[in-house]
Protein backbone atom coordinates (compact mmCIF):
# COMPACT_ATOMS: atom_id res chain seq x y z
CA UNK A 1 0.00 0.00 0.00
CA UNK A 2 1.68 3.37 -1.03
CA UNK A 3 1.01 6.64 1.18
CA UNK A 4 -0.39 9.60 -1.27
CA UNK A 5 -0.80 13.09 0.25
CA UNK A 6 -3.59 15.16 -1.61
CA UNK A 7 -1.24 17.18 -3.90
CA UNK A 8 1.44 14.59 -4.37
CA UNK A 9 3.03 11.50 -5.98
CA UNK A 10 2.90 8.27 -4.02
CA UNK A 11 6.02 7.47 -2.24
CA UNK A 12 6.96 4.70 -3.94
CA UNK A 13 7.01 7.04 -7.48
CA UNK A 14 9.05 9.06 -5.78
CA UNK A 15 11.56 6.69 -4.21
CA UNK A 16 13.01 5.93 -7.34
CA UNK A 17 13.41 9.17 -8.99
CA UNK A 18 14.63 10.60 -5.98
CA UNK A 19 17.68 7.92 -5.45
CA UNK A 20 18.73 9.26 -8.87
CA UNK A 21 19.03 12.86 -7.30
CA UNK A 22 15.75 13.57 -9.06
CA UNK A 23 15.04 17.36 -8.24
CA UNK A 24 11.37 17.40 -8.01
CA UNK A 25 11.28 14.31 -6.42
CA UNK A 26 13.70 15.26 -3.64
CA UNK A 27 11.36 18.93 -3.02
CA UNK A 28 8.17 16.64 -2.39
CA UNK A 29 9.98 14.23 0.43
CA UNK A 30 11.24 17.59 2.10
CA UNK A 31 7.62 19.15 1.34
CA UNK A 32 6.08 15.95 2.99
CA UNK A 33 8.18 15.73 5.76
CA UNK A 34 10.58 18.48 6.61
CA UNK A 35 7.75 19.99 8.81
CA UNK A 36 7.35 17.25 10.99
CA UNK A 37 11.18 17.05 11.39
CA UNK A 38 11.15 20.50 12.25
CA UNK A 39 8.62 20.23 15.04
CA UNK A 40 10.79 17.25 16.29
CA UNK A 41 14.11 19.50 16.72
CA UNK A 42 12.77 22.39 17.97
CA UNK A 43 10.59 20.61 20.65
CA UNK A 44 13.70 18.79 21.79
CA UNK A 45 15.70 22.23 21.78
CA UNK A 46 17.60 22.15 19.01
CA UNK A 47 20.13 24.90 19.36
CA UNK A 48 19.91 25.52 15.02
CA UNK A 49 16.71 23.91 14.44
CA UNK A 50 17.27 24.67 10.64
CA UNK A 51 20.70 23.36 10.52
CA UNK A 52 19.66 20.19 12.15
CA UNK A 53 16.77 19.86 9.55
CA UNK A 54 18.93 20.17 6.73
CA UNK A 55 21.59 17.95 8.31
CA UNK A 56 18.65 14.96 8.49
CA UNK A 57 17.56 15.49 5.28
CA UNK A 58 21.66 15.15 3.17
CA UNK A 59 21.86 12.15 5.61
CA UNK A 60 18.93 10.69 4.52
CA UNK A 61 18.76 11.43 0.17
CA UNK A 62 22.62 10.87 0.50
CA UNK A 63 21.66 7.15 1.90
CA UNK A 64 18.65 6.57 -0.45
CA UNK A 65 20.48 4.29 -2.32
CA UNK A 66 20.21 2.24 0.85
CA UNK A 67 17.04 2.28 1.66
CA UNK A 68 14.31 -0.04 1.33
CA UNK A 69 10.35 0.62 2.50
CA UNK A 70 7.65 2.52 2.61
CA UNK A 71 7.41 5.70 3.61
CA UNK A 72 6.57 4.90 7.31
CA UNK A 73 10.23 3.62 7.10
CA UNK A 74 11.46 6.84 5.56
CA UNK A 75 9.59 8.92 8.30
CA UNK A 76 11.30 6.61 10.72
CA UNK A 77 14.82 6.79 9.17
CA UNK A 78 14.29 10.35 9.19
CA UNK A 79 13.27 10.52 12.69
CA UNK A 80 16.46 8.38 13.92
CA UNK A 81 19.07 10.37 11.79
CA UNK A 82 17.36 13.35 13.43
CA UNK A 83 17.80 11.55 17.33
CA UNK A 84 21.40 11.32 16.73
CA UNK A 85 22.51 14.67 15.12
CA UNK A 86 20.45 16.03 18.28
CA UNK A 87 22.57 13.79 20.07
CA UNK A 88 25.92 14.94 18.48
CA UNK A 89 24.63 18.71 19.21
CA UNK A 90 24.25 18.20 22.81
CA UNK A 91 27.93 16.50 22.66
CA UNK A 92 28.25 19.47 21.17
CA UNK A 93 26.80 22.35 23.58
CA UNK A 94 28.38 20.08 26.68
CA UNK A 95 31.94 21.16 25.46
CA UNK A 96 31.43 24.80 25.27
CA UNK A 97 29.88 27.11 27.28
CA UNK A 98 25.82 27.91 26.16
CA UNK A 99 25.52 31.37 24.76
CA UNK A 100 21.80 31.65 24.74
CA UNK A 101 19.10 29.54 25.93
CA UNK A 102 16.52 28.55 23.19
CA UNK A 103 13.47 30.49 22.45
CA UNK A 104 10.37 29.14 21.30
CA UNK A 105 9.50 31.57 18.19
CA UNK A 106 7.76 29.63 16.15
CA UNK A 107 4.28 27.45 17.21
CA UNK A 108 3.68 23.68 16.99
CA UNK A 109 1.37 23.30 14.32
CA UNK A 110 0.53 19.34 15.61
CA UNK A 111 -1.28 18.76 18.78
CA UNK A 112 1.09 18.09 22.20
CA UNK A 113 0.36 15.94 24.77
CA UNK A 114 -0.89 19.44 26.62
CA UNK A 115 -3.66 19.83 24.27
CA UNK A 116 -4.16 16.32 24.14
CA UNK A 117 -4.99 15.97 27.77
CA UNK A 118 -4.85 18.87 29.42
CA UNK A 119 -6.65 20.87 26.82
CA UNK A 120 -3.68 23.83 27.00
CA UNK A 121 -2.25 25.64 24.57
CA UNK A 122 0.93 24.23 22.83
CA UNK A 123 2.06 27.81 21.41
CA UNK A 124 3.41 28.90 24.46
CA UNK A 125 7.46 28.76 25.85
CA UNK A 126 5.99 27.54 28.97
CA UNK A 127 4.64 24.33 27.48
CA UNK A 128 7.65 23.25 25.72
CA UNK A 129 9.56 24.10 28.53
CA UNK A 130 7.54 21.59 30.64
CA UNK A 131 8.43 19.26 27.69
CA UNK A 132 12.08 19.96 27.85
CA UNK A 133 12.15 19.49 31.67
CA UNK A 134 11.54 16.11 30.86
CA UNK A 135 14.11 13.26 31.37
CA UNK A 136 15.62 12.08 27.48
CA UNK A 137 13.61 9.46 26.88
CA UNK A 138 10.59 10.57 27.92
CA UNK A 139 10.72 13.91 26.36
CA UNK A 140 11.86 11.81 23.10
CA UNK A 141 8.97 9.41 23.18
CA UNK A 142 6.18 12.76 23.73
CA UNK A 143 8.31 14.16 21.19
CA UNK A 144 7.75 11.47 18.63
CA UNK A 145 4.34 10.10 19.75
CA UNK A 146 2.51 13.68 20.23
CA UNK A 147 4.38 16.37 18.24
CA UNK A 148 5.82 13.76 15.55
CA UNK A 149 2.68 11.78 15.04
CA UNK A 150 4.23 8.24 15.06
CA UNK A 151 2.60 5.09 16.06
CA UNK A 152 4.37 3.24 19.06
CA UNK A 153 5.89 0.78 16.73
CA UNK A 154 7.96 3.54 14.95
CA UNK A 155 8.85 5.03 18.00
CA UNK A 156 10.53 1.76 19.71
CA UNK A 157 12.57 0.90 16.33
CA UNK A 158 13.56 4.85 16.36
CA UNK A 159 14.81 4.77 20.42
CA UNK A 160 15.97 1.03 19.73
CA UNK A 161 13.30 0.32 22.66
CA UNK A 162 10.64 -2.59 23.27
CA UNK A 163 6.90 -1.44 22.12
CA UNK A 164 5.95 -1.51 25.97
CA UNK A 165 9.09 0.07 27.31
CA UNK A 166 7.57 2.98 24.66
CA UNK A 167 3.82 3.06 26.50
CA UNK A 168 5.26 3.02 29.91
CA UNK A 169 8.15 5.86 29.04
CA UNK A 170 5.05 7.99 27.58
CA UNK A 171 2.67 6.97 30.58
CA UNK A 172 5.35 8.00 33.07
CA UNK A 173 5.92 11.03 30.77
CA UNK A 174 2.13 11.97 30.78
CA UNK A 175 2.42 11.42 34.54
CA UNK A 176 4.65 14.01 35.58
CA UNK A 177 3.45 16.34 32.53
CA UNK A 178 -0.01 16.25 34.31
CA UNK A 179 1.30 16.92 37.99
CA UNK A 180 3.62 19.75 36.89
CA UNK A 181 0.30 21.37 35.07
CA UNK A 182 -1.48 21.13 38.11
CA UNK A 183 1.12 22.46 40.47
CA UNK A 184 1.36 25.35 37.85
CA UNK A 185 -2.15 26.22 37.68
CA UNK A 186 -3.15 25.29 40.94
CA UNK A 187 -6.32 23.31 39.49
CA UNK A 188 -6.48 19.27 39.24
CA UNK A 189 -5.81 17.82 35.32
């Protein structure tokens, strides 16, 4: 079964034309996905959120040639490469001394776990800040479930986890997302 969007190709016409460094073809996978990507970084804190997108995206078309799937596997190769250049950026900010902190200019476009079940606003610093306050892998797995819109499957191949190591990460995630609303607003989730 091939994944269309409304005003695009199916992936697998694409897949093809792309590995040959077809132009067109390479505009409508970063069309398709490069939002989501986006999302990804900047909810984790990406220090160059741009940089980071454009980083995942040579990693991935130069590896095409590689790759074999559908585009649920392409949306989870491009959610892994994106994992570990976050991961080489925090390598990264640990050996210098931080500048600036990160500031949430742009809005989430794709529900969070806030609206989800708290009914708050994701637009706000304060929200992703909650996020961020998160330990790695749970922030990573509300990251990828909520903000990404991945299945649970996707995310345990992408954190190299167990499908239930996934739901309990997010539950325990949701957990202390719910009791750090509550304590901030003074009113029960």
């Amino acid at each position: 079964m091939s994944v269309q969007v409304a005003s695009g190709r199916p992936f697998d016409e694409l897949l093809d034309p792309a590995r040959r460094g077809d132009g067109p073809a390479l505009a409508e996978l970063w069309r398709r996905h490069a939002p989501a990507v986006a999302r990804f970084v900047r909810g984790a804190g990406a220090e160059d959120p741009d940089a980071v997108v454009s980083d995942v995206f040579l990693g991935a078309f130069g590896g095409l040639a590689r790759f074999h799937g559908d585009e649920g596997g392409f949306r989870a190769l491009l959610f892994t490469i994106a994992r570990r250049r976050l991961a080489d950026e925090a390598r990264r900010r640990a050996r210098r001394v931080p500048t600036t902190d990160w500031q949430a200019t742009d809005r989430l476009t794709a529900p969070s776990v806030e609206t989800e079940l708290f009914g708050t606003s994701t637009d706000t610093p304060e929200v992703l800040e909650l996020v961020r306050g998160l330990p790695p892998d749970q922030r990573d797995v509300v990251l990828l479930r909520l903000v990404a819109d991945l299945p649970i499957a996707t995310v345990a191949a992408i954190l190299g986890k167990r499908p239930g190591a996934v739901k309990s990460l997010q539950r325990r995630a949701l957990d202390a997302l719910r009791r750090q609303l509550t304590t901030t607003s003074g009113s029960p989730a």
